[in-house]
N, C-alpha and C. Protein backbone atom coordinates (compact mmCIF):
# COMPACT_ATOMS: atom_id res chain seq x y z
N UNK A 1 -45.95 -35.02 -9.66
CA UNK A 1 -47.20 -35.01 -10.39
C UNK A 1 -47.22 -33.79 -11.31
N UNK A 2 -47.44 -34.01 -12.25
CA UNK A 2 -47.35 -33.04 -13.50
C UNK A 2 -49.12 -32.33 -13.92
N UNK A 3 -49.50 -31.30 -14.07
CA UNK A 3 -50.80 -30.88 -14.59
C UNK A 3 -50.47 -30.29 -15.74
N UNK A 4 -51.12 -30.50 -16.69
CA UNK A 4 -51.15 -30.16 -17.98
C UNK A 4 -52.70 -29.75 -18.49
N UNK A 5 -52.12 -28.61 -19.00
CA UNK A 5 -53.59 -27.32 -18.72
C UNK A 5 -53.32 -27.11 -20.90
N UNK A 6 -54.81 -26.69 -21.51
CA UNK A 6 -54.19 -25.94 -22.33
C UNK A 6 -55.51 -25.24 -22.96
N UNK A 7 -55.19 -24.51 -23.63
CA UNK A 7 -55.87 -23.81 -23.97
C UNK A 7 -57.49 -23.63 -24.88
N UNK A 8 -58.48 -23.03 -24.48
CA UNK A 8 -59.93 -23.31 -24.82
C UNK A 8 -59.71 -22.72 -26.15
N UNK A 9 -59.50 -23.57 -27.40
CA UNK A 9 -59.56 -23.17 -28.84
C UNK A 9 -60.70 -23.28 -29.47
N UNK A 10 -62.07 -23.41 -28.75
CA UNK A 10 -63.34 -23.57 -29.05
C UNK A 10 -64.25 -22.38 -29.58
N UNK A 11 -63.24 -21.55 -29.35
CA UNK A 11 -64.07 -20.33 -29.61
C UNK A 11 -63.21 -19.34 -30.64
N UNK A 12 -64.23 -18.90 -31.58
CA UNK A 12 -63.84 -19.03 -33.23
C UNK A 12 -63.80 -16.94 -33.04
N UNK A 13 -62.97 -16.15 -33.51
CA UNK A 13 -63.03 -14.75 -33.67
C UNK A 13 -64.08 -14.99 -34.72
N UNK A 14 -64.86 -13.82 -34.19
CA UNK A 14 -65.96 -13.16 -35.31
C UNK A 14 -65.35 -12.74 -36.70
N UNK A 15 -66.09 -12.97 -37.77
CA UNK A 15 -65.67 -12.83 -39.01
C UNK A 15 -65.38 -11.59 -39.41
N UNK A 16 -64.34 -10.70 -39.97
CA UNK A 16 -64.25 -9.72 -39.91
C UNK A 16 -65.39 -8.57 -40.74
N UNK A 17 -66.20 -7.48 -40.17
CA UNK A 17 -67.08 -7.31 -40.96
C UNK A 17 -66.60 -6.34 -42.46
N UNK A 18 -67.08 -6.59 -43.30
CA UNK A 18 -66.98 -5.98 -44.58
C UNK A 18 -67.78 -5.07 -45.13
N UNK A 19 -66.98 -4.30 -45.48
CA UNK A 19 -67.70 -2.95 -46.23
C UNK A 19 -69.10 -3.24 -46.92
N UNK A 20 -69.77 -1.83 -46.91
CA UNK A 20 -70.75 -2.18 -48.19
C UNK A 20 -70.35 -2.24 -49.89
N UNK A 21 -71.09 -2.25 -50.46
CA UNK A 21 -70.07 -2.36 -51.97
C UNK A 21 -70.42 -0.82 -52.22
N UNK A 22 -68.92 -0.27 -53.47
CA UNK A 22 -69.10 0.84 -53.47
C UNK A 22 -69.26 1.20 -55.58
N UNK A 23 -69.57 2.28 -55.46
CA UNK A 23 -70.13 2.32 -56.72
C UNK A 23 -69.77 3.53 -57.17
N UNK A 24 -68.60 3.24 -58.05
CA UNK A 24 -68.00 5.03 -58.28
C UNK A 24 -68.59 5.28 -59.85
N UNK A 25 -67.85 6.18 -60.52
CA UNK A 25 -67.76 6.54 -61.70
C UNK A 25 -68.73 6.30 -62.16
N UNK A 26 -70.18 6.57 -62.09
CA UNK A 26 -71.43 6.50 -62.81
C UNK A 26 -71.62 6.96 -64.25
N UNK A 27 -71.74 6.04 -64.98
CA UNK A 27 -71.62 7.02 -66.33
C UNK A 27 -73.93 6.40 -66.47
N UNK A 28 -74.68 7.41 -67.21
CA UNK A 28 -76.00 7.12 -67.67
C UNK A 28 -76.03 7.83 -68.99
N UNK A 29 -76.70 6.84 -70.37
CA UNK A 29 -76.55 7.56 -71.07
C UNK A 29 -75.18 7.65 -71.96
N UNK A 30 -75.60 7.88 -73.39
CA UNK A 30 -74.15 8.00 -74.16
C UNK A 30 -73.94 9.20 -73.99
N UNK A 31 -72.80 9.55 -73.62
CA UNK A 31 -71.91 10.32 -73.67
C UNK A 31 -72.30 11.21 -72.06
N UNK A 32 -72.75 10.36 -71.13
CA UNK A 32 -73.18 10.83 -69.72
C UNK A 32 -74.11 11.91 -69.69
N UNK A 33 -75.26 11.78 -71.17
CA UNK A 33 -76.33 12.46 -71.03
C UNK A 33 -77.43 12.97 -70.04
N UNK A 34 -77.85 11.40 -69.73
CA UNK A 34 -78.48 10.85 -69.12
C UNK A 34 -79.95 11.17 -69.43
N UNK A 35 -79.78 10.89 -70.93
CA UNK A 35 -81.35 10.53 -71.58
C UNK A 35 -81.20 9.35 -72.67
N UNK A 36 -82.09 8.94 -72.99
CA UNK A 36 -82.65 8.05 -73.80
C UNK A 36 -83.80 8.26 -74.38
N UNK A 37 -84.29 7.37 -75.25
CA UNK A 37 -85.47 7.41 -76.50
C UNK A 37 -86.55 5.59 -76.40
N UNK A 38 -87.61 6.00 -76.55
CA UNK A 38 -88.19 4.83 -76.66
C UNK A 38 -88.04 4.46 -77.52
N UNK A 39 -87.89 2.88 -77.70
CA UNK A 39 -87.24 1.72 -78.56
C UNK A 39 -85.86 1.80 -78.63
N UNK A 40 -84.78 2.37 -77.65
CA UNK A 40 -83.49 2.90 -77.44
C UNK A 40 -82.72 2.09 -76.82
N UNK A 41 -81.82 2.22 -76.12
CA UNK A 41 -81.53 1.39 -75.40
C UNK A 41 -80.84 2.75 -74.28
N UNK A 42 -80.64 2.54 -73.03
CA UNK A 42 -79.96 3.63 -71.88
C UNK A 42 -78.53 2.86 -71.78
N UNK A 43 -77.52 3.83 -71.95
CA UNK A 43 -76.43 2.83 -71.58
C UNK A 43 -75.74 3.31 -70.11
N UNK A 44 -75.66 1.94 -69.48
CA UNK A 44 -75.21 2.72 -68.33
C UNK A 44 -73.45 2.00 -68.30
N UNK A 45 -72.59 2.30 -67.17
CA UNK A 45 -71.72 2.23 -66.97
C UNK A 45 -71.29 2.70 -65.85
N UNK A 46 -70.56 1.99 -64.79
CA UNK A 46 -69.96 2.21 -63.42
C UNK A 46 -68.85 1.00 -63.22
N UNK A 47 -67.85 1.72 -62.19
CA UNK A 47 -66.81 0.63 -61.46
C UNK A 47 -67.41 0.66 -59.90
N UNK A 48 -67.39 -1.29 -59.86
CA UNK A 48 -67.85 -1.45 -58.76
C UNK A 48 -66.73 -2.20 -57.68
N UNK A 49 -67.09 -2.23 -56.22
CA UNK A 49 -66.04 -2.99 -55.45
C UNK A 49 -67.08 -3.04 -54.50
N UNK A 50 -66.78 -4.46 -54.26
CA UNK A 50 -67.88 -5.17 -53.08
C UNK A 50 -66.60 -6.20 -52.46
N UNK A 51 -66.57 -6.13 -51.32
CA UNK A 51 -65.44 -6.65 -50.48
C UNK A 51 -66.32 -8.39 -50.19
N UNK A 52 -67.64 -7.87 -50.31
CA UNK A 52 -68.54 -8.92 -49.85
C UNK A 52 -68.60 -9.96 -51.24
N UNK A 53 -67.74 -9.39 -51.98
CA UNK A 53 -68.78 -10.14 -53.76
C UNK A 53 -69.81 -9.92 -53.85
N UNK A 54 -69.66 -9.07 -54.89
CA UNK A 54 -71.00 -9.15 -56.25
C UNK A 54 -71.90 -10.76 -56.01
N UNK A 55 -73.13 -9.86 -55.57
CA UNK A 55 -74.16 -11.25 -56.27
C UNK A 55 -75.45 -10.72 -57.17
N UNK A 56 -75.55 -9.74 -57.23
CA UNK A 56 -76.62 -9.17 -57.95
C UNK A 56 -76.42 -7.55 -58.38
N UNK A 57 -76.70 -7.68 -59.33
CA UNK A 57 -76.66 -5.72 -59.80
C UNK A 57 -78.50 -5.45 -60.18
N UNK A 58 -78.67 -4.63 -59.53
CA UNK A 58 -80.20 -4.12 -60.21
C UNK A 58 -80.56 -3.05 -60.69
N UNK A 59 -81.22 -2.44 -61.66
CA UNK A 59 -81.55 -0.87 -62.12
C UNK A 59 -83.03 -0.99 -62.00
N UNK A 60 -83.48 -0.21 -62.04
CA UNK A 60 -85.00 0.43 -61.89
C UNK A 60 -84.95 1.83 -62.40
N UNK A 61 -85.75 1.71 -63.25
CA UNK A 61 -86.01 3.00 -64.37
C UNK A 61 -87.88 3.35 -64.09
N UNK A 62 -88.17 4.02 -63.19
CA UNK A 62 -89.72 4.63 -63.29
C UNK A 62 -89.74 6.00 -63.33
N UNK A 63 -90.98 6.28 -63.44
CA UNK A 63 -91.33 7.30 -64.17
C UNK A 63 -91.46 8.58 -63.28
N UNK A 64 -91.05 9.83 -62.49
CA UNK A 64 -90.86 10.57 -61.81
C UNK A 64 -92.67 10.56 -61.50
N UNK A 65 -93.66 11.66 -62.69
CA UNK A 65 -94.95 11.74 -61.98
C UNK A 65 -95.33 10.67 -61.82
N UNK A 66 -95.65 9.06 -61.95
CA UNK A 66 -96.51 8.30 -61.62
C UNK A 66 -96.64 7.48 -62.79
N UNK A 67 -97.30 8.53 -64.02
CA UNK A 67 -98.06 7.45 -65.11
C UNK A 67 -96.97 7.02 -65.80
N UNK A 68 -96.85 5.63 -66.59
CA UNK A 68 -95.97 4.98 -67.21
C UNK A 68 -95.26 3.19 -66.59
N UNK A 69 -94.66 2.87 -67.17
CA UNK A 69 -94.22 1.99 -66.29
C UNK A 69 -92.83 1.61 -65.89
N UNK A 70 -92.56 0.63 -64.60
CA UNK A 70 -90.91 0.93 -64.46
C UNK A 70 -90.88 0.16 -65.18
N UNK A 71 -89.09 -0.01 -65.60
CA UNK A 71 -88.75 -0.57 -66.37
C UNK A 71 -87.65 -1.16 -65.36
N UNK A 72 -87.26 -2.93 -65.40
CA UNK A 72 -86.47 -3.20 -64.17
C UNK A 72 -85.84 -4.07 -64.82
N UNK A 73 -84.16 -4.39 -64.20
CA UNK A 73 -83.70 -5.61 -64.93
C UNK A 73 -82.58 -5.75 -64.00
N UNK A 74 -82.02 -7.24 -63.52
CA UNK A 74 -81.62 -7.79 -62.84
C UNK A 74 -79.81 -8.75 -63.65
N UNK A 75 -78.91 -8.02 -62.96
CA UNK A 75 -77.61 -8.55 -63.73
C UNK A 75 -77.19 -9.90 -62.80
N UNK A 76 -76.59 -10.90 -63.02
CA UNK A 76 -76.27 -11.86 -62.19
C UNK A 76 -74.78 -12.13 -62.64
N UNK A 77 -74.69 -11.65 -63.77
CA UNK A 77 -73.35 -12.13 -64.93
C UNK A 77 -71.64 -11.48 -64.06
N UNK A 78 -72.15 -10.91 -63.02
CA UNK A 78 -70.78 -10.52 -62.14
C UNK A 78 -70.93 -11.03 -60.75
N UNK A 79 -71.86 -11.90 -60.73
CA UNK A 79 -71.52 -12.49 -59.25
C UNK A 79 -70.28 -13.34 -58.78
N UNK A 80 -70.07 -12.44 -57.39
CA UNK A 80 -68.87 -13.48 -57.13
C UNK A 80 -67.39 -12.93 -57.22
N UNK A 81 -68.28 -11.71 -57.91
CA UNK A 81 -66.58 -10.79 -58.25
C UNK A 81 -66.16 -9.70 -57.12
N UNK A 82 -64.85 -9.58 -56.94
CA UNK A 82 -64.57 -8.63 -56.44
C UNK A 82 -64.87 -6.97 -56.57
N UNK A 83 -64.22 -7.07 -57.85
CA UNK A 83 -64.41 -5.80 -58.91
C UNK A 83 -65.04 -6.04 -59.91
N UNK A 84 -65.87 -5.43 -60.39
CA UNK A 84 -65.82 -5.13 -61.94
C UNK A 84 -66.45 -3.83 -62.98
N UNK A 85 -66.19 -3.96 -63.70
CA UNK A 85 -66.69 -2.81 -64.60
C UNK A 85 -67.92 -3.01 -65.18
N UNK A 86 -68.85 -2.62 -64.52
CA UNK A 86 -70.47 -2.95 -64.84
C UNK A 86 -70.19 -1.92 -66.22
N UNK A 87 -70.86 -2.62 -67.19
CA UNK A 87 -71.34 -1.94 -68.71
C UNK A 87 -72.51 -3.18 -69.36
N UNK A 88 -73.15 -2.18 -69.07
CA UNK A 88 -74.78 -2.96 -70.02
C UNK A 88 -76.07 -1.88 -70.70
N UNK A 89 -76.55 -2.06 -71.71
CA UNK A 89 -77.29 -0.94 -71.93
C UNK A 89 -79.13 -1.83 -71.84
N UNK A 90 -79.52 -0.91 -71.28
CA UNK A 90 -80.95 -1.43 -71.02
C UNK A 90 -81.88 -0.84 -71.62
N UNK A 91 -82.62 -2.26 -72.04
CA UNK A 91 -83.72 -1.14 -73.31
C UNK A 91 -84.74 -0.88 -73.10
N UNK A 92 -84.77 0.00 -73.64
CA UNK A 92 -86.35 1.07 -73.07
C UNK A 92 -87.46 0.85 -74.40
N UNK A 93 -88.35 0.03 -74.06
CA UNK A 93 -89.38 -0.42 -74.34
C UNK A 93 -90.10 0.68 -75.43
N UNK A 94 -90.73 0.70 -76.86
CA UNK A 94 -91.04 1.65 -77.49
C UNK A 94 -92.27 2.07 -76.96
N UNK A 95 -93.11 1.77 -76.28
CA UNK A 95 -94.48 1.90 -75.42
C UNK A 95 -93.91 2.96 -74.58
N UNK A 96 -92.30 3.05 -73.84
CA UNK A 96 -92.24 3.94 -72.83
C UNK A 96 -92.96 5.42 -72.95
N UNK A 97 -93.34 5.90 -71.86
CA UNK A 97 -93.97 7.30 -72.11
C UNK A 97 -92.55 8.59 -72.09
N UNK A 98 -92.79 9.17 -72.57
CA UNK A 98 -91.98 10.61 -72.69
C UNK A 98 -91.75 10.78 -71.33
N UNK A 99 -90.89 11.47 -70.58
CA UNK A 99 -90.99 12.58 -69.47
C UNK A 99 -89.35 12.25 -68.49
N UNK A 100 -89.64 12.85 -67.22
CA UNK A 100 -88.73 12.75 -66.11
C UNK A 100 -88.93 11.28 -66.00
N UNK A 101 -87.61 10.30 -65.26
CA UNK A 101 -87.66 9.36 -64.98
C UNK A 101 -86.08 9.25 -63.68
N UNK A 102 -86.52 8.34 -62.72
CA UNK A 102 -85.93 8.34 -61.51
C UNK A 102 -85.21 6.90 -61.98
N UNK A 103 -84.10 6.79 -61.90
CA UNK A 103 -83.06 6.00 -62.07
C UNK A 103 -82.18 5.38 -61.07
N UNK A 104 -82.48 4.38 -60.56
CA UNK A 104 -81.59 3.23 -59.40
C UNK A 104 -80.96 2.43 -59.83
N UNK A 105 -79.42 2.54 -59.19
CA UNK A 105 -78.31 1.20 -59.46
C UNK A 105 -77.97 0.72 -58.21
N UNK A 106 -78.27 -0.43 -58.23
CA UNK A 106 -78.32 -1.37 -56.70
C UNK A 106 -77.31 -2.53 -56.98
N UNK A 107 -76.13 -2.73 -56.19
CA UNK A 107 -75.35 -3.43 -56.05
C UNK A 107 -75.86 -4.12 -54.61
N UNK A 108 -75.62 -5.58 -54.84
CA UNK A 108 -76.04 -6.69 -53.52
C UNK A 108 -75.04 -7.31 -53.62
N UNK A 109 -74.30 -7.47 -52.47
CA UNK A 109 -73.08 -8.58 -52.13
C UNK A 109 -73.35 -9.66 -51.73
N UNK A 110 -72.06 -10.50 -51.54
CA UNK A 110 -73.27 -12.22 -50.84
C UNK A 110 -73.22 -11.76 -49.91
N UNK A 111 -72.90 -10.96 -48.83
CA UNK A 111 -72.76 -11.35 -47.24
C UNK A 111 -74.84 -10.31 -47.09
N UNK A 112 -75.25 -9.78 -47.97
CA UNK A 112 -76.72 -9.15 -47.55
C UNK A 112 -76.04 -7.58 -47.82
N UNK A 113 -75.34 -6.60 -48.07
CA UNK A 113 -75.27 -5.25 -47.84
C UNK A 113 -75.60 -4.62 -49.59
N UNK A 114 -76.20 -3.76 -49.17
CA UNK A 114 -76.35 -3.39 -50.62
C UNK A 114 -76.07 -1.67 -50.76
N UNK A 115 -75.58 -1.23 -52.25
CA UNK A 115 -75.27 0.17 -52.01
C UNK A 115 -76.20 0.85 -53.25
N UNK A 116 -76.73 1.47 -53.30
CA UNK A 116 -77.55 2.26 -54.25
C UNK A 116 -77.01 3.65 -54.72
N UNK A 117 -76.93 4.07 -55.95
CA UNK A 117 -76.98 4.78 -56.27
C UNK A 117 -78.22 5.51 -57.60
N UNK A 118 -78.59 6.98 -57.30
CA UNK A 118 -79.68 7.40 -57.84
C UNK A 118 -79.63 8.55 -58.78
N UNK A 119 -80.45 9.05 -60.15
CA UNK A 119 -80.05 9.58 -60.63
C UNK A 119 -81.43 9.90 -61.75
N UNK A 120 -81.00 11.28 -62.26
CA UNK A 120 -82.31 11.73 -63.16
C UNK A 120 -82.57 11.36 -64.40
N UNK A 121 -83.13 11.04 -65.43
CA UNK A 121 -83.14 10.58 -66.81
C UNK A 121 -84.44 10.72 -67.35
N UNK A 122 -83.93 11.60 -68.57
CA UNK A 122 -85.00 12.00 -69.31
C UNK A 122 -85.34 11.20 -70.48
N UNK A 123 -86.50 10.94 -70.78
CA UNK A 123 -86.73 9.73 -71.89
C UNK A 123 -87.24 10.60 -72.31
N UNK A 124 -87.19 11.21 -74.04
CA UNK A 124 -87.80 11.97 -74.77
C UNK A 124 -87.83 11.19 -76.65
């Protein structure tokens, strides 16, 4: 009599987990000023790597004291990518008010992790 046994392949290894995305070389601003002018445009520039893929890039431009308004804009045009060389210049509205302004670059991968980076900018 022969028994023939084999093995429980029902059960799947956990997916390996993946980095957050990372966000080097920040450039804000021509020539890495990191000011701009109302009715201008801010140019930004960074190399990104998301192990997870790119599904969203976001900036947020508000105003350090309070009064004024943010200014927000949402990239979709690199989803899906491994790498890439984010370059887009975002325009700053001629209404913007003068002053300090607090500056966010938010990378979102598909798997949910997101990496932020933050930074000062003067609109004059």
């Amino acid at each position: 009599m022969a028994i023939l046994s084999s093995c429980n392949d029902d059960e799947q290894e956990p997916a390996p987990e993946t980095a957050a995305p990372v966000i080097s070389g920040l450039e804000i601003g021509e020539g890495n000023l990191m000011e701009c002018e109302p009715g201008g445009e801010l140019h930004m520039d960074a190399e990104i790597t998301a192990e997870g893929k790119i599904d969203k890039i976001t900036v947020d431009l508000h105003p350090e004291g309070g009064s004024g308004d943010d200014i927000e804009a949402e990239y979709t045009d690199y989803s899906g990518l491994l790498n890439a060389d984010f370059h887009k210049d975002l325009e700053i509205p001629s209404t913007t008010e003068l002053g300090d302004y607090h500056f966010h670059l938010t990378v979102t991968d598909q798997t949910g992790k997101s990496t932020s980076v933050e930074a000062e900018v003067q609109v004059h």
